[in-house]
Protein backbone atom coordinates (compact mmCIF):
# COMPACT_ATOMS: atom_id res chain seq x y z
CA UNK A 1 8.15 203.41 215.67
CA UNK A 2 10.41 202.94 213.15
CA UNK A 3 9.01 201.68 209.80
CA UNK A 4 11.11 200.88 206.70
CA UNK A 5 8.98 199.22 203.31
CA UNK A 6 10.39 197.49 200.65
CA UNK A 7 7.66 198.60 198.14
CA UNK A 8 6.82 197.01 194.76
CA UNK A 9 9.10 194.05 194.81
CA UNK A 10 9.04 191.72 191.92
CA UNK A 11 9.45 188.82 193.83
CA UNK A 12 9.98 188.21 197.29
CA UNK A 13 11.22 184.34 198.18
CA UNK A 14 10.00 184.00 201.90
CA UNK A 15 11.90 180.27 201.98
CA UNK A 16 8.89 180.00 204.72
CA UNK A 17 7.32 176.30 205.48
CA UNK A 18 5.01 176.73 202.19
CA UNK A 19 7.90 178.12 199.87
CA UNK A 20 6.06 181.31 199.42
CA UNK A 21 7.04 183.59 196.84
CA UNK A 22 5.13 186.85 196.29
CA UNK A 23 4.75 188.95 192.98
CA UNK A 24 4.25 192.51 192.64
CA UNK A 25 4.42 192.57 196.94
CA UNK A 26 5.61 194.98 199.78
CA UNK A 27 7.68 194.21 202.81
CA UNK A 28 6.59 196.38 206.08
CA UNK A 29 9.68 196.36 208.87
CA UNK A 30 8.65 197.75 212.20
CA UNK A 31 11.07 198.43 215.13
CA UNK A 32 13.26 195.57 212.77
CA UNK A 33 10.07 192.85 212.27
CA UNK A 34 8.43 192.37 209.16
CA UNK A 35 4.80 193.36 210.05
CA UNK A 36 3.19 192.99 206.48
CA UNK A 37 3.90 191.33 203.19
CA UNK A 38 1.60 191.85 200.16
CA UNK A 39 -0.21 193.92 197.75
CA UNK A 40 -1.43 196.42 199.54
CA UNK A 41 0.10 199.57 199.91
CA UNK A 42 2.33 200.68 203.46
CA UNK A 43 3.30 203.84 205.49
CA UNK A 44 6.56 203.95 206.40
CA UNK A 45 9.37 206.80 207.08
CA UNK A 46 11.81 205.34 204.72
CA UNK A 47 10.80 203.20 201.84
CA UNK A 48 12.86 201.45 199.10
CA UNK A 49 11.87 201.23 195.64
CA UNK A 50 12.10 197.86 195.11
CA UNK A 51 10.36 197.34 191.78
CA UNK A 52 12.85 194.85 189.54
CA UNK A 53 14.11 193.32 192.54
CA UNK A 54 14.11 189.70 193.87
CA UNK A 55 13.81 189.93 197.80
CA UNK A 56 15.21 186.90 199.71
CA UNK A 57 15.91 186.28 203.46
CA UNK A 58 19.21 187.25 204.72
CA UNK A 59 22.00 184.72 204.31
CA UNK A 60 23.32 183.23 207.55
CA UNK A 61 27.05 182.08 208.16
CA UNK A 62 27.74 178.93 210.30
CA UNK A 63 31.14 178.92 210.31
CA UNK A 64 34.08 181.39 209.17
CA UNK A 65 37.36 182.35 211.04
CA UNK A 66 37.29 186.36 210.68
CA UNK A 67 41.02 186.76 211.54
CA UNK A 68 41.95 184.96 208.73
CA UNK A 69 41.33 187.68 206.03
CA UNK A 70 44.36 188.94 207.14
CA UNK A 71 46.40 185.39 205.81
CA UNK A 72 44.69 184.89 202.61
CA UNK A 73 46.04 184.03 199.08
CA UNK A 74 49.89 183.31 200.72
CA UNK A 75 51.78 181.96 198.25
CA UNK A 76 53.58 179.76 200.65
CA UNK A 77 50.47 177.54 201.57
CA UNK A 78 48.35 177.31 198.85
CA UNK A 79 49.50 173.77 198.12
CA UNK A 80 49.17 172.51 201.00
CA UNK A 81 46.74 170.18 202.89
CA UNK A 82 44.91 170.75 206.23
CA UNK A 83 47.34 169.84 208.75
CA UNK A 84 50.95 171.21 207.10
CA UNK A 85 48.70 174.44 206.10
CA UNK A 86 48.05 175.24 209.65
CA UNK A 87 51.63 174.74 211.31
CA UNK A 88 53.10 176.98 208.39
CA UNK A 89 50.10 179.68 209.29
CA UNK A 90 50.28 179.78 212.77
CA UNK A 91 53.44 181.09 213.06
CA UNK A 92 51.48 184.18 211.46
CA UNK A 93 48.78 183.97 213.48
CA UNK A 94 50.71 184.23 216.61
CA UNK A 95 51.04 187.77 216.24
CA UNK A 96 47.23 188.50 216.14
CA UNK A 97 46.31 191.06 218.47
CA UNK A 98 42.74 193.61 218.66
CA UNK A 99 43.56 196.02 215.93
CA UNK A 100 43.83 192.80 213.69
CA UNK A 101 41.02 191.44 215.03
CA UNK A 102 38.96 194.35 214.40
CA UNK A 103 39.80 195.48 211.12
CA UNK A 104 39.90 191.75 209.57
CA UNK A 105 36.57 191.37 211.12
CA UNK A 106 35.75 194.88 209.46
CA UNK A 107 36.87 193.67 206.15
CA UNK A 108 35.41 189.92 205.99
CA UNK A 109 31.89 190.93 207.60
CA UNK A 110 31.65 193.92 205.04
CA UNK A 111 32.08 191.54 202.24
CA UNK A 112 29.87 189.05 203.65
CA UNK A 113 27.29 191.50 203.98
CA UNK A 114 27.47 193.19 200.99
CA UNK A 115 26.79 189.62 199.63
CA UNK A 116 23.38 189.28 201.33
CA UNK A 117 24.55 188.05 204.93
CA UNK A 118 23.00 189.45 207.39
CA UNK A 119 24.54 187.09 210.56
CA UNK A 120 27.68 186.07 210.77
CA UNK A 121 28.87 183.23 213.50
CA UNK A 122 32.55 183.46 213.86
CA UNK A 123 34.89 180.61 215.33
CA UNK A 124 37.71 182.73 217.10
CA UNK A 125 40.07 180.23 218.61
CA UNK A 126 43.50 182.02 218.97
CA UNK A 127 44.69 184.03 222.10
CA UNK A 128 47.85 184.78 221.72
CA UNK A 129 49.70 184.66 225.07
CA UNK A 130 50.15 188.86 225.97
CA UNK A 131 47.36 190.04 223.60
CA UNK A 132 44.14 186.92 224.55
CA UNK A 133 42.73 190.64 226.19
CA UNK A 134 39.97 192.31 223.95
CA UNK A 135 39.93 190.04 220.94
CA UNK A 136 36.46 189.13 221.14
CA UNK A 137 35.52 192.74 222.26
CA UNK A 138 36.99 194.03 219.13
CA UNK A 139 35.44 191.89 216.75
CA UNK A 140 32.14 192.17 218.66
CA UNK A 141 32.89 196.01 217.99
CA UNK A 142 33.23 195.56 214.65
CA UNK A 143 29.68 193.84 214.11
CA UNK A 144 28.38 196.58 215.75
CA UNK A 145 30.19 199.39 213.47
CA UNK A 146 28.83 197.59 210.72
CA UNK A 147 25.25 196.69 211.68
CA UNK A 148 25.27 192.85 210.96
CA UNK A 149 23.85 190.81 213.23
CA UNK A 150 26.95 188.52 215.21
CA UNK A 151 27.25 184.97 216.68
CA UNK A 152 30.66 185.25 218.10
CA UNK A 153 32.27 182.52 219.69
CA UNK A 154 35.02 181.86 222.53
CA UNK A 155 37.10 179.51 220.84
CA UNK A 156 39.77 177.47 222.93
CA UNK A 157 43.02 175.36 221.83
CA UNK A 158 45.21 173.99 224.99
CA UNK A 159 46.99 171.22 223.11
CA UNK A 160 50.34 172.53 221.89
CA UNK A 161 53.27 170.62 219.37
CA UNK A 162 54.81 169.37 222.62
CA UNK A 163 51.61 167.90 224.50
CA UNK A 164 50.83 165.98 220.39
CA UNK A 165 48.88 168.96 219.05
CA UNK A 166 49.67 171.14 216.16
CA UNK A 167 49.86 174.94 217.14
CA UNK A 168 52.76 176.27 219.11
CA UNK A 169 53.03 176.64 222.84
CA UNK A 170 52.46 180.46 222.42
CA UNK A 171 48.57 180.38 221.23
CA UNK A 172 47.51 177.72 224.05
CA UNK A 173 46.00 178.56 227.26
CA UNK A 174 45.46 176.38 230.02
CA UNK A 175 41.79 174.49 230.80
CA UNK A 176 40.99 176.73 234.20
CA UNK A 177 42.56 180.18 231.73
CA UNK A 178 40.22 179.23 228.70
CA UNK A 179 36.84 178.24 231.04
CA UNK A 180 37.62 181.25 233.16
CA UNK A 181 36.86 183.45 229.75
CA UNK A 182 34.20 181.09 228.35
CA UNK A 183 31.93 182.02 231.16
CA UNK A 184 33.27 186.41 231.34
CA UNK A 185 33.13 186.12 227.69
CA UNK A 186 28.70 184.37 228.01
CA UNK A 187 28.11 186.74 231.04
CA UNK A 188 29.46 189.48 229.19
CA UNK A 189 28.04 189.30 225.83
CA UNK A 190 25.86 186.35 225.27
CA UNK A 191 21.99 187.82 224.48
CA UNK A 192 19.76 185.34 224.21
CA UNK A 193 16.49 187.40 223.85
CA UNK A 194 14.35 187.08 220.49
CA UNK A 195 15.45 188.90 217.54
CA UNK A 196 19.27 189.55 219.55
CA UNK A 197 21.93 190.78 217.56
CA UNK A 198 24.86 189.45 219.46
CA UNK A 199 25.02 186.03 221.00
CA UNK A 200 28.22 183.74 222.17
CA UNK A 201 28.68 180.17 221.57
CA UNK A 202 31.63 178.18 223.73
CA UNK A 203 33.83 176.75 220.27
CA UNK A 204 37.38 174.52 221.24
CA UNK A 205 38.96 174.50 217.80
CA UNK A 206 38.99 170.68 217.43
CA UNK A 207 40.21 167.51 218.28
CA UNK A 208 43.75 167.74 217.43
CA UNK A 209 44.81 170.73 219.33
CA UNK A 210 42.20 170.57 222.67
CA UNK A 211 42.33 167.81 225.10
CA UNK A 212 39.47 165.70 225.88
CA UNK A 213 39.31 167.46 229.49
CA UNK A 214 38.60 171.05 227.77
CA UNK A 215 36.24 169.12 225.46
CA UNK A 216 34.53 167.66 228.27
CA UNK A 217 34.37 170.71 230.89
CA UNK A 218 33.48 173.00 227.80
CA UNK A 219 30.31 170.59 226.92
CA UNK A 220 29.37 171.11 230.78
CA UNK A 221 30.29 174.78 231.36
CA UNK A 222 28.09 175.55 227.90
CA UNK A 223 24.93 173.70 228.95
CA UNK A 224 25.23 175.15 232.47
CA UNK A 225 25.08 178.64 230.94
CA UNK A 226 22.42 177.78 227.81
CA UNK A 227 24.78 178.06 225.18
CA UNK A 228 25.43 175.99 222.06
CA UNK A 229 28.62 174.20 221.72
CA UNK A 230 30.88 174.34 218.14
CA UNK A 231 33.65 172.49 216.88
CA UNK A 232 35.46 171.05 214.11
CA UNK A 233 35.27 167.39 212.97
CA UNK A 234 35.55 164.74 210.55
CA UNK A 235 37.00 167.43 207.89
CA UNK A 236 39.88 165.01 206.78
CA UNK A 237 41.16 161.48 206.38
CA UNK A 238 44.40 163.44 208.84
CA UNK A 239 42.20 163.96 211.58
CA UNK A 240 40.59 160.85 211.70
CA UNK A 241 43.80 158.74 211.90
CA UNK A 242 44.93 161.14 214.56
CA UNK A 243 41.85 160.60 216.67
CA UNK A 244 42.18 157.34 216.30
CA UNK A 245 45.30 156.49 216.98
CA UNK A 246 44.98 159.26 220.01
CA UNK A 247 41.64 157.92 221.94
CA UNK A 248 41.03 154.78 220.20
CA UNK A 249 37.52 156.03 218.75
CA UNK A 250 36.05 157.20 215.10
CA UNK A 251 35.75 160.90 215.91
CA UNK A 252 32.23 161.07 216.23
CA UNK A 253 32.28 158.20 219.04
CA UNK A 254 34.87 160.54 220.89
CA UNK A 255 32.88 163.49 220.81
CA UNK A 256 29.80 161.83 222.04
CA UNK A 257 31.84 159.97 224.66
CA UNK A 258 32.51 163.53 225.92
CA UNK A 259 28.70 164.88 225.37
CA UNK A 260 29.42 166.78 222.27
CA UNK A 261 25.89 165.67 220.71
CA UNK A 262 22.91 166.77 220.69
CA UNK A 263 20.77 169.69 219.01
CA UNK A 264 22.53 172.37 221.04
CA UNK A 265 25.80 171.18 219.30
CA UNK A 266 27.16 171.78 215.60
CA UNK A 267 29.89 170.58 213.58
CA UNK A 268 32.22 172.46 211.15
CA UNK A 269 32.80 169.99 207.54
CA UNK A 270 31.33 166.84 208.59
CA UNK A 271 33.13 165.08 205.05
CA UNK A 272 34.15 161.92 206.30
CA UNK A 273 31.00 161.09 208.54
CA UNK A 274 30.18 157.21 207.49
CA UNK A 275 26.35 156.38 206.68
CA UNK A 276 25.40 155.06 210.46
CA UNK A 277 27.13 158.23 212.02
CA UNK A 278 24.87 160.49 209.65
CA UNK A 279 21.83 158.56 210.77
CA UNK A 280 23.05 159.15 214.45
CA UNK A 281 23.64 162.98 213.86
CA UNK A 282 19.59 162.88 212.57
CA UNK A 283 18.46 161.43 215.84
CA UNK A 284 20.45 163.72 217.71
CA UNK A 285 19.40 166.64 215.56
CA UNK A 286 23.10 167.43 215.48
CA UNK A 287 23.70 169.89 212.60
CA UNK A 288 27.02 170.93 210.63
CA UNK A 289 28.10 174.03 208.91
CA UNK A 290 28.63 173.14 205.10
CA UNK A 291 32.06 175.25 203.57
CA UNK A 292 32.25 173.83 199.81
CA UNK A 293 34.56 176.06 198.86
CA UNK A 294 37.27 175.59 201.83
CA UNK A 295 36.88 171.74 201.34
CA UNK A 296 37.60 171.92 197.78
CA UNK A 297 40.41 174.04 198.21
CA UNK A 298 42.26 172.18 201.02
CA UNK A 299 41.58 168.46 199.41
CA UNK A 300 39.59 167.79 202.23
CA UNK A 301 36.59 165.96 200.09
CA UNK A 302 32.78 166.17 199.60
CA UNK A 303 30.67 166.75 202.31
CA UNK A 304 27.60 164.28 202.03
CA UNK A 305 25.14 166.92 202.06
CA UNK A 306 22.21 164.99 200.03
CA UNK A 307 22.35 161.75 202.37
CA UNK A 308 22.16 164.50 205.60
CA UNK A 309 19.41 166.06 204.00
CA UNK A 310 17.55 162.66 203.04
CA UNK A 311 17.90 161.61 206.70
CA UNK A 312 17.10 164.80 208.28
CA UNK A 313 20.52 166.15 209.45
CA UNK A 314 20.16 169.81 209.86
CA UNK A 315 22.66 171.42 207.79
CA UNK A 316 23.52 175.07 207.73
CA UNK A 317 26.20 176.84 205.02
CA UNK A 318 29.33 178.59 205.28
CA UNK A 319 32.44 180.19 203.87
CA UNK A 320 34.99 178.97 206.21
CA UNK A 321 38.17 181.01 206.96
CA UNK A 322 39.26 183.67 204.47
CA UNK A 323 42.34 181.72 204.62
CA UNK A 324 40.87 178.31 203.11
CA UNK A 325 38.68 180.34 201.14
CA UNK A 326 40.59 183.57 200.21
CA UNK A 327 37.14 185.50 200.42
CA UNK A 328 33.65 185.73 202.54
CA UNK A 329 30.83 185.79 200.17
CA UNK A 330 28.03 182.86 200.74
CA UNK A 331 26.48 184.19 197.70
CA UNK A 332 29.59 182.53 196.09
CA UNK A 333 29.23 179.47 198.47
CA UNK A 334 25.66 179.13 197.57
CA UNK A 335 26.12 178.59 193.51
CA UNK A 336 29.37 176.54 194.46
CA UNK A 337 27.64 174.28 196.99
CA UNK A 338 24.38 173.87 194.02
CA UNK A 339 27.20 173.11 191.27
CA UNK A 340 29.37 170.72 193.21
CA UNK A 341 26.82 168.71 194.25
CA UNK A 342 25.53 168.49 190.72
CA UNK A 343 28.42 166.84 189.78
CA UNK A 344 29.49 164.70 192.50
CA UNK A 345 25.46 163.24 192.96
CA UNK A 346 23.58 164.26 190.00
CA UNK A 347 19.76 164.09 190.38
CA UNK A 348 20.10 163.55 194.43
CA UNK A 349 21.70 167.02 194.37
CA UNK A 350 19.83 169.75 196.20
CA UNK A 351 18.08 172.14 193.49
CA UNK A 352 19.30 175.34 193.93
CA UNK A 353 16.49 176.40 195.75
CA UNK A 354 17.21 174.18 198.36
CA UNK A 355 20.49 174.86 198.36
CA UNK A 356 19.29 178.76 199.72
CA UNK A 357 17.03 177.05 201.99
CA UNK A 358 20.50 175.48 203.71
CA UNK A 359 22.01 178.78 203.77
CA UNK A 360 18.50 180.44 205.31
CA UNK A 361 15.97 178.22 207.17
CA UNK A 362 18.92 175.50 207.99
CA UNK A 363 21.30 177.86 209.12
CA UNK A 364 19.35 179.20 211.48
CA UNK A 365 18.01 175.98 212.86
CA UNK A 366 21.87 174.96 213.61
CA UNK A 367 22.57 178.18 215.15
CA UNK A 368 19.61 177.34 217.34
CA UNK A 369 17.45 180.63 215.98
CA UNK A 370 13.64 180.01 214.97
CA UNK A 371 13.55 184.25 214.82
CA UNK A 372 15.79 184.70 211.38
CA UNK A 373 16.43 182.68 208.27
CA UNK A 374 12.62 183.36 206.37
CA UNK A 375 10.73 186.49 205.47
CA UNK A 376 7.26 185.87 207.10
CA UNK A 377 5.04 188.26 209.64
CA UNK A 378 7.17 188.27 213.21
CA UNK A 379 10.33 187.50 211.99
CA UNK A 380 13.31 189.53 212.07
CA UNK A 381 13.78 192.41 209.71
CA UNK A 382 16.75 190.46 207.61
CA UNK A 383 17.02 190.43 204.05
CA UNK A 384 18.82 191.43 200.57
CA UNK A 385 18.17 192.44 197.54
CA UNK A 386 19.06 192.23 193.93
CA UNK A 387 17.65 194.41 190.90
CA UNK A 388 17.36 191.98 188.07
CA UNK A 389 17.05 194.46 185.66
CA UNK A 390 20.19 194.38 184.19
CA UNK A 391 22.02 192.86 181.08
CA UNK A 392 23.87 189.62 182.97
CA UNK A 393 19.91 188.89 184.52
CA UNK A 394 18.01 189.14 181.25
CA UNK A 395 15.64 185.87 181.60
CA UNK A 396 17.31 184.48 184.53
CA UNK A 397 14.10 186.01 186.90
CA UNK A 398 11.90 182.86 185.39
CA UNK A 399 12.38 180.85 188.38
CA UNK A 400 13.49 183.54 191.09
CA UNK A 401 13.79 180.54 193.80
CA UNK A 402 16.38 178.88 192.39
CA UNK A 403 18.39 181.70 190.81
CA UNK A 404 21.17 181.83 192.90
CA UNK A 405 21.91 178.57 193.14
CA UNK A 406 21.73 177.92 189.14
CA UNK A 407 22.40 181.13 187.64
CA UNK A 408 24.43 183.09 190.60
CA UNK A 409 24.58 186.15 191.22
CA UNK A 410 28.60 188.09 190.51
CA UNK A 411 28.65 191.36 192.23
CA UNK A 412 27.19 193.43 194.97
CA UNK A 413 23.88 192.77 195.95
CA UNK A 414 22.03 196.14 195.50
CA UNK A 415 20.27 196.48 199.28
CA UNK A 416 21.09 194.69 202.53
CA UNK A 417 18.61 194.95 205.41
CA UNK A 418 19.65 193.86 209.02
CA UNK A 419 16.82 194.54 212.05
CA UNK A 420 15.16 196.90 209.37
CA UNK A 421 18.16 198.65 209.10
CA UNK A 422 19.40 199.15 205.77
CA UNK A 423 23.56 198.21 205.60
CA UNK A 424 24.03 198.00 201.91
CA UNK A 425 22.71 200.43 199.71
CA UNK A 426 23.17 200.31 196.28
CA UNK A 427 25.95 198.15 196.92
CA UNK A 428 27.75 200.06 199.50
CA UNK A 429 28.23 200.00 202.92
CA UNK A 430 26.09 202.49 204.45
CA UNK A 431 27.56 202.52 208.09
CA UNK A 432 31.32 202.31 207.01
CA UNK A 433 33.65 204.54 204.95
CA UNK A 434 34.97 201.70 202.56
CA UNK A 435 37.66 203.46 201.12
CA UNK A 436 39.26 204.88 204.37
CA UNK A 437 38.94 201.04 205.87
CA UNK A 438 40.28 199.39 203.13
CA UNK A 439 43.37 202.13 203.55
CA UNK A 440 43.82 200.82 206.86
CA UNK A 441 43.25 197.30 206.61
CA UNK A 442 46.02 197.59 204.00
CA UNK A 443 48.31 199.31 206.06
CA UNK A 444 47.63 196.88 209.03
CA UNK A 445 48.28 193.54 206.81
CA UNK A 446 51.68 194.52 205.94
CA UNK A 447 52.61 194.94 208.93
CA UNK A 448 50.99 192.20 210.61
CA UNK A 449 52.82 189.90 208.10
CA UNK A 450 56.49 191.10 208.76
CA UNK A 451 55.83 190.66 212.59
C-alpha cells in the first residue's frame, strides 16, 4: 500500500460541509485516499514536512481550451471582442495538429498545476480536416505525463461561414463524422469509476457554429452513454442577437428546446442569463463554469455569480482559453473572481472563502464528481500546498480560509498532490523536465504560427 503523509500542517482547509479547518494536523493518503486527518501521528513511506503550510483541496478547472496556449498574447487580437477575435484566430487554429495538441496541453496543465489544480476539464472543439486523428489521444497523453487528473472533452463545430457560422469550412465536420467520434472517443476513454483520473464529456462548441441537429443528437448520444453534456452560452450581447435572430428563442429557451438542461449539463460564462433563467438553471441544477478573467478581457461582462449562488445555481470556476486569458492559473482566477465581485456587488460578493469553495466543492458538483473537491476521510488524495513562512505571507495566515481569495497567493505553490501522488514539489514539476519542454514548446509555437 502506498502511503504518503502530509505531517505537521499548520492549517489544513477541508472546504468539507462543516468548513473544517485543522491546526497543527496530518494528512494520511493511502493507495491516493486520504485515510486520516488529525493530531495524531502516521506511518507512511514518504512523508512531507508540512509544518508552515496551509493545506487546501485541489483546485478544479471547469472550463479552459488547452490548444490555445499556443495563440496567446497576439498582438493582432487583443482588441478585439468575442466574435471578430475568433474569425481572426481560427485561421491559426486551422493548422492544429497532435504535436500541438500535446505540448500546449503540456504547457497549460503544468501551469495549472503548479498553481494548485489538480483536474483539469478541457473543451477541445477543433479537428482540423487531415489531422481530427489523435488530438484527444495526445492531450489525454499529456495528462498522463504529467499526473493531473483530466476531464477531456470531444468537442464538435459543424456550422461553417457559409452554412451562417463563424469558423471556416476547414475545422467543421459533418453530424454522422462528429457523433461517430463522440461515442469511439466515450468507449475509448471515458472512466467513470470512483476516484478516475480520466473521464470524457460530449462538448459542441456553441450555438453559433453547431446546428441545432448536432445539439440535439449530441444531448441524446451523451445521455445514452452516461456522460455529461458542455457548451458555451449566454457569454455575450453577440450571441444572443444571433440566436435570436437564428431560432427565434433567448438562448437558454433554445438549449432547453433541444434538452440541453438538466444537472448532467453545464454551461461555459453564463453573463447575460436574465433573473427568471437563473431561477430555472436552480431547478434544473444546471451549473456553469465561472472564467472572470476571460470575460473581463474580451468585454464580455459580469457573470451574476452572487444571484446564482443566492438561488442555488451550482457554479464551478475556470480560466478559460489561454487565448482569452493569456495564462492557466485558477489561483489567479480565484483572487480575481473575490476582487471583481467586490466591486461590481459589494457586500453580496462571495467572501473569499467562498470564492475557493466555487473553485473546490462547486466545481466538482458541475463536473458531476462527489469523490474530489474537499479534504475529508474517503476522498481522493488531491491537494496543494503553500509554506506561509515567508516575507510576502507575514500575517496574512490569520484567516487561512479566505487567504487566497483576499490576500492571493503570486508564485508557485510549494507541493501539489494528485491521487497521493506528489506533482509539484517545491514548486517544480516532478514528472516533467521543465526546461527541456519549455525548449520545445518554444520551438513548436514558432512554427505553428508561420503555418
Amino acid at each position: 500500500m502506498a502511503r504518503l503523509l502530509m505531517k505537521n500542517a499548520s492549517h489544513i482547509v477541508t472546504c468539507d460541509p462543516s468548513d473544517t479547518v485543522y491546526t497543527d494536523s496530518n494528512l494520511l493518503m493511502e493507495d491516493g485516499v486520504i485515510t486520516y486527518i488529525g493530531p495524531e501521528e502516521q506511518q507512511a513511506e514518504e512523508v512531507i514536512d508540512a509544518a508552515g503550510c496551509i493545506v487546501y483541496p485541489g483546485l478544479i478547472n471547469t472550463h479552459h481550451h488547452l490548444y490555445q496556449t499556443f495563440s496567446r498574447n497576439l498582438p493582432q487580437v487583443q482588441n478585439l471582442e468575442l466574435f471578430d477575435w475568433l474569425k481572426a484566430l481560427y485561421e491559426i487554429w486551422k493548422n492544429l495538429d497532435s504535436q500541438v495538441i500535446y505540448h500546449s496541453s503540456v504547457t497549460g496543465m503544468g501551469e495549472l498545476m503548479k498553481n494548485g489544480c489538480t483536474t483539469c476539464f478541457d473543451h477541445h472543439y477543433v479537428f482540423p480536416q487531415g489531422q481530427a486523428e489523435g488530438l484527444l489521444d495526445a492531450q489525454l497523453a499529456a495528462a498522463e505525463d504529467l499526473g493531473i487528473r483530466m476531464y477531456a472533452s470531444r468537442g464538435s463545430m459543424d456550422l461553417s461561414k457559409k452554412d451562417g457560422g463563424l469558423p471556416p469550412d476547414s475545422v467543421v465536420q459533418t453530424v454522422d463524422e462528429i457523433l461517430r467520434d463522440c461515442q469511439r472517443a466515450v468507449e475509448t476513454y471515458h472512466d467513470p469509476s470512483r476516484f478516475s483520473m480520466r473521464m470524457v464529456a460530449l462538448a459542441p462548441c456553441s450555438p453559433f457554429s453547431v446546428s441545432e441537429e448536432l445539439l440535439r443528437q449530441s444531448a441524446l448520444l451523451a445521455r445514452d452513454l452516461g456522460v455529461r453534456l458542455h457548451t458555451h452560452l449566454c457569454e455575450t450581447k453577440d450571441e444572443e442577437r444571433f440566436v435570436r435572430e437564428r431560432c427565434g428563442m433567448r438562448p437558454l429557451e433554445y438549449m432547453e428546446s433541444l434538452g440541453w438542461i438538466g444537472q448532467d449539463v453545464w454551461y461555459a460564462h453564463g453573463i447575460h442569463f436574465n433573473g427568471e433563467e437563473l431561477r430555472r438553471l436552480a431547478e434544473t441544477s444546471t451549473g456553469v463554469a465561472h472564467c472572470p478573467i476571460s470575460n473581463m478581457k474580451l468585454s464580455s461582462g459580469v457573470c451574476r455569480v452572487p444571484e446564482m449562488l443566492e438561488l442555488g445555481v451550482p457554479v464551478g470556476l475556470a480560466v478559460d482559453g489561454s487565448a482569452s486569458n493569456d495564462g492557466s492559473n485558477l489561483l489567479e482566477e480565484l483572487r480575481v473572481a473575490y476582487l471583481l465581485h467586490r466591486l461590481q456587488s459589494s457586500e453580496k460578493a462571495p467572501s473569499g472563502y467562498n470564492v475557493l469553495k466555487i473553485a473546490t466543492v462547486g466545481s466538482a458538483k458541475i463536473l458531476g464528481r462527489d469523490d474530489i473537491g474537499s479534504l475529508e476521510v474517503g476522498k481522493a488524495g488531491d491537494l496543494f500546498a503553500i509554506d506561509t513562512r515567508r516575507l510576502q505571507l507575514v500575517g496574512a495566515d490569520l484567516d487561512p480560509k479566505s487567504l487566497l481569495g483576499t490576500v492571493g497567493w503570486k508564485g508557485p505553490v510549494d507541493y501539489t498532490v494528485v491521487n497521493g501522488k506528489v506533482t509539484v514539489r517545491n514548486g517544480k514539476l516532478v514528472n516533467l523536465d521543465e526546461e527541456k519542454a519549455a525548449r520545445e514548446a518554444a520551438a513548436l509555437v514558432r512554427d505553428y504560427l508561420s503555418r
